[in-house]
N, C-alpha and C. Protein backbone atom coordinates (compact mmCIF):
# COMPACT_ATOMS: atom_id res chain seq x y z
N UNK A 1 0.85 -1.17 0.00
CA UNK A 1 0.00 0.00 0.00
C UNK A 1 0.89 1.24 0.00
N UNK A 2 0.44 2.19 -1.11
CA UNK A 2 0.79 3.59 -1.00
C UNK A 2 0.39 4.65 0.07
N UNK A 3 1.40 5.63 0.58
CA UNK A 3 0.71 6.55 1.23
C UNK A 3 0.90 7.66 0.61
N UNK A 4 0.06 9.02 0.16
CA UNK A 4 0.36 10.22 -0.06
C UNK A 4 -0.20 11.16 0.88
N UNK A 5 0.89 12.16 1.20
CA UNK A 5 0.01 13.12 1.99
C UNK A 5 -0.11 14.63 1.05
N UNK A 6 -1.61 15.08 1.47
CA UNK A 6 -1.88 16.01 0.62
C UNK A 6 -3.00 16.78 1.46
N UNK A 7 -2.96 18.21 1.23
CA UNK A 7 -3.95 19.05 2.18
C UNK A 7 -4.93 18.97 1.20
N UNK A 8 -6.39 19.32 1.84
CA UNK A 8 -7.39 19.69 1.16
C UNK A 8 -8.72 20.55 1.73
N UNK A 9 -9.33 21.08 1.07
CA UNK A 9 -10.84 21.15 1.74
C UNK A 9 -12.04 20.37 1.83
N UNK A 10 -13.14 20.51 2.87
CA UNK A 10 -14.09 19.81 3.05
C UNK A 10 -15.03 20.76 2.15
N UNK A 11 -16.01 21.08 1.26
CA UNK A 11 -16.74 22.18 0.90
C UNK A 11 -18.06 21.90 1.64
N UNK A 12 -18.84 22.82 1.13
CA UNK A 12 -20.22 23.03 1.68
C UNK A 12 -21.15 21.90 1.52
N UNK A 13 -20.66 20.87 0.69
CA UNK A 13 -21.73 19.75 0.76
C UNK A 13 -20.87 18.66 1.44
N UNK A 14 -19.54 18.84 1.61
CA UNK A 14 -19.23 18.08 2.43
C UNK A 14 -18.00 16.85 1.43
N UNK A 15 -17.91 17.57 0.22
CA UNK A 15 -16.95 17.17 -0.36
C UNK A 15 -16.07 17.32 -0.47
N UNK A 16 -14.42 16.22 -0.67
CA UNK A 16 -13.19 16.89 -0.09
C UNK A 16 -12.52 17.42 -1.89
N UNK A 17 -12.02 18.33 -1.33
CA UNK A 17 -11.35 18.70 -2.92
C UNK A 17 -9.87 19.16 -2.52
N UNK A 18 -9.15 18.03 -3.10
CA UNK A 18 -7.90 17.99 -2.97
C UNK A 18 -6.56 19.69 -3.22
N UNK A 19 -5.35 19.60 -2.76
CA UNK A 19 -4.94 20.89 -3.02
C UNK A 19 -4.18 20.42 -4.27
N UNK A 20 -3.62 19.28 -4.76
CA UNK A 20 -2.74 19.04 -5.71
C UNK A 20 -3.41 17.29 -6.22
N UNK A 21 -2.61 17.32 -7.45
CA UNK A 21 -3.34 15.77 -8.21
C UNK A 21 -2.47 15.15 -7.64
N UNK A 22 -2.50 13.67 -7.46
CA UNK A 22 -1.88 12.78 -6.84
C UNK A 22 -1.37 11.84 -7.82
N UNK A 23 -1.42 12.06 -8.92
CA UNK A 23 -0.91 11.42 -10.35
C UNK A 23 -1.05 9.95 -9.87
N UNK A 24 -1.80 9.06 -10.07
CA UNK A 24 -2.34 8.02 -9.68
C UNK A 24 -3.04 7.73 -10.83
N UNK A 25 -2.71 6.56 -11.99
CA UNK A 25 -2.99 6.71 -13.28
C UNK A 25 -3.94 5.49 -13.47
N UNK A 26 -4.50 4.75 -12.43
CA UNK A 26 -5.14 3.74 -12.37
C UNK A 26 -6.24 4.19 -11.54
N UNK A 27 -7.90 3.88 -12.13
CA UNK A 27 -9.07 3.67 -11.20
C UNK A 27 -8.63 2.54 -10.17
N UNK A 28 -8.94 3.14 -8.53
CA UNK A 28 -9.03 1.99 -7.91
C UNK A 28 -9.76 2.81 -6.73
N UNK A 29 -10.48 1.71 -6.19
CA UNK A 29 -10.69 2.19 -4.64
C UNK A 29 -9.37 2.94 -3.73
N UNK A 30 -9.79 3.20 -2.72
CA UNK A 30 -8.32 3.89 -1.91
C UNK A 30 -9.32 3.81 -0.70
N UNK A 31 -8.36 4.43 0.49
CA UNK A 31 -8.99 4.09 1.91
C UNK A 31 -8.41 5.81 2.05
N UNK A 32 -9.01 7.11 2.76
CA UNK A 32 -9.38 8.38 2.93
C UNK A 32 -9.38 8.70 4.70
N UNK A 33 -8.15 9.24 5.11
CA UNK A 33 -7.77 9.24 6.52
C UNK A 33 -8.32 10.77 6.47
N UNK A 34 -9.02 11.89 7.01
CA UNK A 34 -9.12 13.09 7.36
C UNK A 34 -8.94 13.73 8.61
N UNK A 35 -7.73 14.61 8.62
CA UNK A 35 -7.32 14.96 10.00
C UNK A 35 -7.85 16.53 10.29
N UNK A 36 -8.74 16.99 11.06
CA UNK A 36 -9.74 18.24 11.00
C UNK A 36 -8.71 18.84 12.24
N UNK A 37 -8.20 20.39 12.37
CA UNK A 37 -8.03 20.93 13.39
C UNK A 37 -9.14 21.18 14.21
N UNK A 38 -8.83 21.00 15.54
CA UNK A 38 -10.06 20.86 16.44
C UNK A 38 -11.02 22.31 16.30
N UNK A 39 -10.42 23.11 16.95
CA UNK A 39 -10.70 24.50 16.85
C UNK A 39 -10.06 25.75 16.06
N UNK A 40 -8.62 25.64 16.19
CA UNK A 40 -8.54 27.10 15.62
C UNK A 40 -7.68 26.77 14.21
N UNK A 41 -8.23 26.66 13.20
CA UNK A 41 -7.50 26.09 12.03
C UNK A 41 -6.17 26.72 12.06
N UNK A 42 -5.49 28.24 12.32
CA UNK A 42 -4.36 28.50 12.14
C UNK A 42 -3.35 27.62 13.47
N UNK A 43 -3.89 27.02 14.41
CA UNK A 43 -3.60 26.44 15.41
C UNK A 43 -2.23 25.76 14.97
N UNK A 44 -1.10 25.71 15.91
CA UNK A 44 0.25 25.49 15.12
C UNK A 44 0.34 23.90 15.28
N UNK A 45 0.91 22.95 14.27
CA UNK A 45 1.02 21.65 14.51
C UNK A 45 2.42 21.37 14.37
N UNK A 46 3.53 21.24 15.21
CA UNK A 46 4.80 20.98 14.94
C UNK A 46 4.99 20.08 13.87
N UNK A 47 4.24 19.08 13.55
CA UNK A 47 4.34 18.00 12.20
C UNK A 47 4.27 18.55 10.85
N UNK A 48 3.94 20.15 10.96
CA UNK A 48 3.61 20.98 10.33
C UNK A 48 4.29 21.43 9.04
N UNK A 49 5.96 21.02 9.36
CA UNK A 49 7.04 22.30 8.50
C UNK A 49 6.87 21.64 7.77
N UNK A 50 7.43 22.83 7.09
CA UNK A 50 7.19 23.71 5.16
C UNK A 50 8.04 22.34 4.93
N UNK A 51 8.04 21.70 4.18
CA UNK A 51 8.65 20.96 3.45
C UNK A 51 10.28 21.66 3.06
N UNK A 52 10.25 23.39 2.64
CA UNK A 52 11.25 24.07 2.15
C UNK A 52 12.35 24.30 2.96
N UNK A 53 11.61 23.79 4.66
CA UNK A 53 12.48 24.47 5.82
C UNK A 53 12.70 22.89 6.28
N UNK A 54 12.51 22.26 5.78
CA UNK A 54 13.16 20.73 6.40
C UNK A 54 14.32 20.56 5.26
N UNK A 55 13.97 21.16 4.13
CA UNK A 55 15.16 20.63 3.03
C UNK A 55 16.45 21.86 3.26
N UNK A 56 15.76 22.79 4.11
CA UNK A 56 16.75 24.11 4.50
C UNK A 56 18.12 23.39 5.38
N UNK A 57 17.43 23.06 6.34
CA UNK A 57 17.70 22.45 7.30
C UNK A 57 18.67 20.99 7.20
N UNK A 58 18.07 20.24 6.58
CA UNK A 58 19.08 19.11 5.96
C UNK A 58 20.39 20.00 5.13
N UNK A 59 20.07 20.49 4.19
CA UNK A 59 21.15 21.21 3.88
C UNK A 59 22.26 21.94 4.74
N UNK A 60 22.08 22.77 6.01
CA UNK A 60 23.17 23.01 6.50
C UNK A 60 23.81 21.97 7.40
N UNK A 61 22.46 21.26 7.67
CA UNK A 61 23.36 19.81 8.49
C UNK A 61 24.35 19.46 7.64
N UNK A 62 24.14 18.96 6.61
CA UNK A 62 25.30 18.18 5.87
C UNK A 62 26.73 19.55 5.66
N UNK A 63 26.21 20.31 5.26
CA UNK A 63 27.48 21.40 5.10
C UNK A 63 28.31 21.54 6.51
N UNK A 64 27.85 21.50 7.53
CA UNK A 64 28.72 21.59 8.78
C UNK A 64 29.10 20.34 9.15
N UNK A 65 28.59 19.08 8.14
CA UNK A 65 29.14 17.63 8.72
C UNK A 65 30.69 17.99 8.18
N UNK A 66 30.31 18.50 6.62
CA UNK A 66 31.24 18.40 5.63
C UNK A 66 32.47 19.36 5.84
N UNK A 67 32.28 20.26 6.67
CA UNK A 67 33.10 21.44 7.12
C UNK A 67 33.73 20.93 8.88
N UNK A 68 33.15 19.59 9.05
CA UNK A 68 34.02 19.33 10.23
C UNK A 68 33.12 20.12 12.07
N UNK A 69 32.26 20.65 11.81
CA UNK A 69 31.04 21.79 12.71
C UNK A 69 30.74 20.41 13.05
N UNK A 70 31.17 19.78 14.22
CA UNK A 70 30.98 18.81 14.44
C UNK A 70 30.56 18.83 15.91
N UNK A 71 30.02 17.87 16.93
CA UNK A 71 30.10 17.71 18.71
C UNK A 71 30.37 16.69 18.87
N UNK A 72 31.33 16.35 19.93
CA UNK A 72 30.56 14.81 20.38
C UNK A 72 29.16 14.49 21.19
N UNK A 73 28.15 13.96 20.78
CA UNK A 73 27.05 13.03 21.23
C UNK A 73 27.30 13.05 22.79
N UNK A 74 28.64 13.44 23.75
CA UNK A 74 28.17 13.49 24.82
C UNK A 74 28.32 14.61 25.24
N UNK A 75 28.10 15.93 24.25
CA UNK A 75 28.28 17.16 24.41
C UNK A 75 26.47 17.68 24.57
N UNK A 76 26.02 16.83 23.34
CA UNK A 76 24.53 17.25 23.19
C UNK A 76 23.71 17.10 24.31
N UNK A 77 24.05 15.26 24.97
CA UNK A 77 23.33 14.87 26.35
C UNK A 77 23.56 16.01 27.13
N UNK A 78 24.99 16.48 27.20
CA UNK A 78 25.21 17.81 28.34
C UNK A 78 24.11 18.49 28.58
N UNK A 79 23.91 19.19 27.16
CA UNK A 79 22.61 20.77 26.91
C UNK A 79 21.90 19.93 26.84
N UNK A 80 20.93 18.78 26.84
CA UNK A 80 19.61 18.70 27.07
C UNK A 80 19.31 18.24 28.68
N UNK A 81 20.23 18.16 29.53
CA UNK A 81 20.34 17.96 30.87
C UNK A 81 19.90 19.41 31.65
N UNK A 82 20.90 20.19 30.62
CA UNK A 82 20.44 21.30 31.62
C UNK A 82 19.16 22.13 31.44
């Protein structure tokens, strides 16, 4: 089984209309998970980031692997102790 994740709306009759095509070139049934914010739709969800700021992010990781911007692993335990 495939998974895609994709935002969408519910409309006024209660139909979901997707934000992007899911290029899926075969009729088939599928199984439809809908995750509703409870109350305040701008409400922040850490699972949230931009896709642009996770690939931001991977990117300077690797540049400071590659540049030696390194810790040791029992530097990190340190700062999350305190």
């Amino acid at each position: 089984m495939q998974a895609f994740e994709v935002m969408g709306t519910i409309d006024e009759k209660g139909q979901l209309i997707l934000d992007r095509h899911l290029n899926i070139h075969t009729s088939r049934r599928v199984k439809v998970i809908v995750l509703v914010n409870s109350e305040d739709e701008s409400e922040f969800d850490p699972d949230d980031t931009p896709v642009a700021e996770i690939k931001a992010s991977l990117r300077r990781g690797l540049q400071q692997v590659k540049a030696g911007e390194t810790r040791p692993i029992s530097e990190l335990w340190d700062r999350i102790d305190d």
